[in-house]
Protein backbone atom coordinates (compact mmCIF):
# COMPACT_ATOMS: atom_id res chain seq x y z
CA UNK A 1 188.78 85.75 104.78
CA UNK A 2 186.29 87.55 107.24
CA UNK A 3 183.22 86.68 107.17
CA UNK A 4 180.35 88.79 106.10
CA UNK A 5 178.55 90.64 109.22
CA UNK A 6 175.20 90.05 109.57
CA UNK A 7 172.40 93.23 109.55
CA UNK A 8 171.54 93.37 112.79
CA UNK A 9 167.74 95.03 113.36
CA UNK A 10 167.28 97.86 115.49
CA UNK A 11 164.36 98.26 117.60
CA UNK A 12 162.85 101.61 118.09
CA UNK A 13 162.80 102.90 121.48
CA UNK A 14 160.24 104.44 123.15
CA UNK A 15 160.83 107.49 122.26
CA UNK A 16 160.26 107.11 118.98
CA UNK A 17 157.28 105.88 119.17
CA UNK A 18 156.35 108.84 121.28
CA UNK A 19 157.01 110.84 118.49
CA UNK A 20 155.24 109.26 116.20
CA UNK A 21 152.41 108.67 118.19
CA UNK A 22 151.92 112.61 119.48
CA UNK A 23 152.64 113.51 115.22
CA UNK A 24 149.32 111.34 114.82
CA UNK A 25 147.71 112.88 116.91
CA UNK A 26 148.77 116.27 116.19
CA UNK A 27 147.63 115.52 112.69
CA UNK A 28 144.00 114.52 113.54
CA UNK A 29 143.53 117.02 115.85
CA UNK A 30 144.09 119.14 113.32
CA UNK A 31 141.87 117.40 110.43
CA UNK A 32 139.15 117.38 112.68
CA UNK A 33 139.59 120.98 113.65
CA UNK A 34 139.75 122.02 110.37
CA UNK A 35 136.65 119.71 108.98
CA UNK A 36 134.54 121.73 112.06
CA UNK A 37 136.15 125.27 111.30
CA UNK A 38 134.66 124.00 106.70
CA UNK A 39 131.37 122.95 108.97
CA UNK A 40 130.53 125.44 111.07
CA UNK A 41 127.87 127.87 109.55
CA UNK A 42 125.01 126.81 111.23
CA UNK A 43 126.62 126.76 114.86
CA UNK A 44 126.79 130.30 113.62
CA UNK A 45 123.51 131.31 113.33
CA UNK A 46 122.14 133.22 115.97
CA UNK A 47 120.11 131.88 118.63
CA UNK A 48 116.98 133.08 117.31
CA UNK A 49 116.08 134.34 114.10
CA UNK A 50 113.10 135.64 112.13
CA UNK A 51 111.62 137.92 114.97
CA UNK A 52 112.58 135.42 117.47
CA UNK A 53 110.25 132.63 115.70
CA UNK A 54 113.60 130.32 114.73
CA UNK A 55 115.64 128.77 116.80
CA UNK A 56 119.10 127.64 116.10
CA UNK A 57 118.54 124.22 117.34
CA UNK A 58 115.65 123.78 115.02
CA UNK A 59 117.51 124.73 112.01
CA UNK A 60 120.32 122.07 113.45
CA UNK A 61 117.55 119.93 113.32
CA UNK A 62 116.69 120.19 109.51
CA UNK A 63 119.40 121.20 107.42
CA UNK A 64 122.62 119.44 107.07
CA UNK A 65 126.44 120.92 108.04
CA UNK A 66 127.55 123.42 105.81
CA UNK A 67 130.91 125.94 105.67
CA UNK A 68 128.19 129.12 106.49
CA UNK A 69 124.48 129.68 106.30
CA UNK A 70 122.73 132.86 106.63
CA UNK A 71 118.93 133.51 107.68
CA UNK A 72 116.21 136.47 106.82
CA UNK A 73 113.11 137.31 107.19
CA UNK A 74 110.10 140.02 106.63
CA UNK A 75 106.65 141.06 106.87
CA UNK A 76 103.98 142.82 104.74
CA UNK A 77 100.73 143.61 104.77
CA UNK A 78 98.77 143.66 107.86
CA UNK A 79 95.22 142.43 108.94
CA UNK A 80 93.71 140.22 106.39
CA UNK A 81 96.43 140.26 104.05
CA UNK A 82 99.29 139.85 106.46
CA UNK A 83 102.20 137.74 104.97
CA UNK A 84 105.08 136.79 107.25
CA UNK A 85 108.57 134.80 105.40
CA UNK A 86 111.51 133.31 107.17
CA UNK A 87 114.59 131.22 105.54
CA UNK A 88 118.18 130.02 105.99
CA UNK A 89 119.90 129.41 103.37
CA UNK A 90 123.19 127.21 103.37
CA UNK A 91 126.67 126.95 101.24
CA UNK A 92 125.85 123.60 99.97
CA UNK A 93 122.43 124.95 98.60
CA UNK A 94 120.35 123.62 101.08
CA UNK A 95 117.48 126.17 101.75
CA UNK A 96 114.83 126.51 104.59
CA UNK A 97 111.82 128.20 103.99
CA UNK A 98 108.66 128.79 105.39
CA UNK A 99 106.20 131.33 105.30
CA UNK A 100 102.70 132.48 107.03
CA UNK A 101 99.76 134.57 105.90
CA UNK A 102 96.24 135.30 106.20
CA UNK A 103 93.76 134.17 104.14
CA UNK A 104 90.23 133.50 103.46
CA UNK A 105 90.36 129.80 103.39
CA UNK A 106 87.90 126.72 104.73
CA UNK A 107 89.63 124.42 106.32
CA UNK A 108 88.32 121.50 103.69
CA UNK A 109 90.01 123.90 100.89
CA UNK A 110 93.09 123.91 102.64
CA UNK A 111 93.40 120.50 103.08
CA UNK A 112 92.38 120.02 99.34
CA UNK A 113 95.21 122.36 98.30
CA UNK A 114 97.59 120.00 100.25
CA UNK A 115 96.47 116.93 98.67
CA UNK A 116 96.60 118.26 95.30
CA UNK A 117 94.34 117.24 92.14
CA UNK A 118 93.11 113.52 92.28
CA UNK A 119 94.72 113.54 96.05
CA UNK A 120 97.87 112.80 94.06
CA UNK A 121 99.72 113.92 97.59
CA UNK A 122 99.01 111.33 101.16
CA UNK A 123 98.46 113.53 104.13
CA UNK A 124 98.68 112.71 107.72
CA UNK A 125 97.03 115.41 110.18
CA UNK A 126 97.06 116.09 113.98
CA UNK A 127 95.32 118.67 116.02
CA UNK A 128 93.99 120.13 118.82
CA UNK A 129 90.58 122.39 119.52
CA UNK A 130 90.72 124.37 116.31
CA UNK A 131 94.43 124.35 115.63
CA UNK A 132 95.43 121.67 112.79
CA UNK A 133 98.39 120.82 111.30
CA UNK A 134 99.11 118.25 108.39
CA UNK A 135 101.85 116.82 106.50
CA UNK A 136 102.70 115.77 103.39
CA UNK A 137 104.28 111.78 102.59
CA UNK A 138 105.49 109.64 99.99
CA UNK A 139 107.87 110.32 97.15
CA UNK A 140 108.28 114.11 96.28
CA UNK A 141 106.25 115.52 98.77
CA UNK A 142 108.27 117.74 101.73
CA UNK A 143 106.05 120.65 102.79
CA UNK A 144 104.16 120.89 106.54
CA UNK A 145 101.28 123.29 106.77
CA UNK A 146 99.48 124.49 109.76
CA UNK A 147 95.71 125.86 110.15
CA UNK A 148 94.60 128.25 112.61
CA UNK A 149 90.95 130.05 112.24
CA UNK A 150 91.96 134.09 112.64
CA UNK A 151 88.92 137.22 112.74
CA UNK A 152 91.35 139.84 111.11
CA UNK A 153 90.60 142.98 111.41
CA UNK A 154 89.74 145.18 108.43
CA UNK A 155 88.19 142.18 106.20
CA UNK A 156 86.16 143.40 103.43
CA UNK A 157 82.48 143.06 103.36
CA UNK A 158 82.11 141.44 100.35
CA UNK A 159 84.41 137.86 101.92
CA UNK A 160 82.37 138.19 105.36
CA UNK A 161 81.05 134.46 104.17
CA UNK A 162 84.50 133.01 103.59
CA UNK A 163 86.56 132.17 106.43
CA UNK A 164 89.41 133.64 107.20
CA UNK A 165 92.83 131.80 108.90
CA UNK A 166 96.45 131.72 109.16
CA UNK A 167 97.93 129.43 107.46
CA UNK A 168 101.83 128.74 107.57
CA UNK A 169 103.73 126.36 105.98
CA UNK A 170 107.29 124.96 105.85
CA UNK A 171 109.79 123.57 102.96
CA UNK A 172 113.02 122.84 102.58
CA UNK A 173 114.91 122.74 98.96
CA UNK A 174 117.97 120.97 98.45
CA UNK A 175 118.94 118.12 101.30
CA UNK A 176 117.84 117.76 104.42
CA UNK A 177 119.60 116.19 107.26
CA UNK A 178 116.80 113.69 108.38
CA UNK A 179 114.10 112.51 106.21
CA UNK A 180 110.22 110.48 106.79
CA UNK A 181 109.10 111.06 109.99
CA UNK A 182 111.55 113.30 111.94
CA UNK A 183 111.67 115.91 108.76
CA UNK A 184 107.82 116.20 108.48
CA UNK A 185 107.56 116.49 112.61
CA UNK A 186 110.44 119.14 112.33
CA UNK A 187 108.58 121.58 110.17
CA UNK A 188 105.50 120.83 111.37
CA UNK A 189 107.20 122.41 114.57
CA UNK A 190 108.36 125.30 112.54
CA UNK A 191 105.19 126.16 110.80
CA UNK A 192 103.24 126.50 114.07
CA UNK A 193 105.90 128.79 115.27
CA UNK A 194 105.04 130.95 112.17
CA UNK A 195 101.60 130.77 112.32
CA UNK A 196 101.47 131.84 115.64
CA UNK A 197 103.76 134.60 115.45
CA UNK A 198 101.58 135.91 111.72
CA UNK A 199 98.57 135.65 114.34
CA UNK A 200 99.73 138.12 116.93
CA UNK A 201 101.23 140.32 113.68
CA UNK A 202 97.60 140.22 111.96
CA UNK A 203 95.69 141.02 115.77
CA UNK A 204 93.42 138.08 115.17
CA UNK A 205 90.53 139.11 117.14
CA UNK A 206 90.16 135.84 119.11
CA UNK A 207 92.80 135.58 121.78
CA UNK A 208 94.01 132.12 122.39
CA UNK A 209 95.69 129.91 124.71
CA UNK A 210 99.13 128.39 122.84
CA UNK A 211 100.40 124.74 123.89
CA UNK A 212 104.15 124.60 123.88
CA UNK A 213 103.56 122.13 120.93
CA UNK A 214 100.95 120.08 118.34
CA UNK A 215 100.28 116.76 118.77
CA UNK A 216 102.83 114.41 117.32
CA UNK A 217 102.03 112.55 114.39
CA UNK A 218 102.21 109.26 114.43
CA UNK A 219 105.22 107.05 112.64
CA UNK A 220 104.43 106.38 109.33
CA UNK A 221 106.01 106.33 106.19
């Protein structure tokens, strides 16, 4: 009788592994194309946005990826009761928003407002002359405000005691792509861009020299 043949193993060649190896590839290529092509709505954005306030990379900055976003903004008003708006809103529901007007407001009220009732809300401020800026911290508090003293023209008599400013603040609803520090700094950034554009919008009397930036704050929280 014969004996029974042994299975003999066969290597693959080079070739094959070629194959193989170029198909994985192929295939990630492709995952990773596709993730970016879902991912891709704020690299879509235009450069600048609301009047030229926004910048793309600031947005980039805030909000998380999404599959598209889409940003607005408008004006009304003018003088003393100038209100200025800008958002983008994502896909995954993730909204930036931020708005300035004028108002007449001390800036111990303003502050006050921030804290809330019983100074329920910590605040951390910068500034610099008579610009100011603070932030909000701890648990459930996300908004950045910024305080500039404005003369608008056209203010009734009858609030010639109160003083006037512009006052812009920033928020975002839904996630955020950083958070602590870096988030309040980032639309801290944002708000002064508003406020100073709402200032040139109302004609605030004053004319004013504009640093490039605030202060930053500190790191805490």
């Amino acid at each position: 009788m014969e004996k029974p043949r042994r299975s003999q193993k066969v290597s693959p060649s080079w070739g094959d592994v070629k194959v193989v190896l170029i198909f994985l590839l192929s295939l990630g290529l492709f995952c990773g194309a596709g993730w970016a092509f879902l991912n891709k709505g704020l690299y879509l954005l235009p450069e600048k946005m609301c009047e030229g306030v926004l910048e793309r990379d600031m947005v980039k900055q805030v909000l998380p990826r999404a599959r598209s976003a889409d940003s607005g903004s408008g004006d009304q008003g003018a003088g003393y009761d100038l209100i200025f708006s800008c958002h983008v809103t994502t896909s995954n529901d993730s909204i930036l928003s931020g708005r300035a007007l004028v108002q007449p407001i001390s800036r111990e009220k303003w502050r006050e407002y921030y804290r809330g009732s019983g100074e329920r809300n910590q605040i951390i401020r910068v500034s610099v002359g008579d610009m100011e800026a603070l932030a909000q911290i701890g648990s459930g508090a996300g908004t950045s405000s910024v305080y500039i003293p404005c003369t608008p023209p056209g203010a009734p008599p009858h609030s010639a005691s109160q003083p006037y400013a512009v006052v812009g603040e920033t928020w975002v609803h839904g996630e955020a792509k950083p958070s602590g520090a870096p988030l309040r700094q980032s639309l801290t950034d944002i708000a002064y861009r508003l406020t100073e554009h709402a200032y040139k919008l109302a004609e605030c009397k004053a004319p004013r020299v504009w640093p490039k930036e605030l202060p930053r704050y500190e790191e805490r929280g």
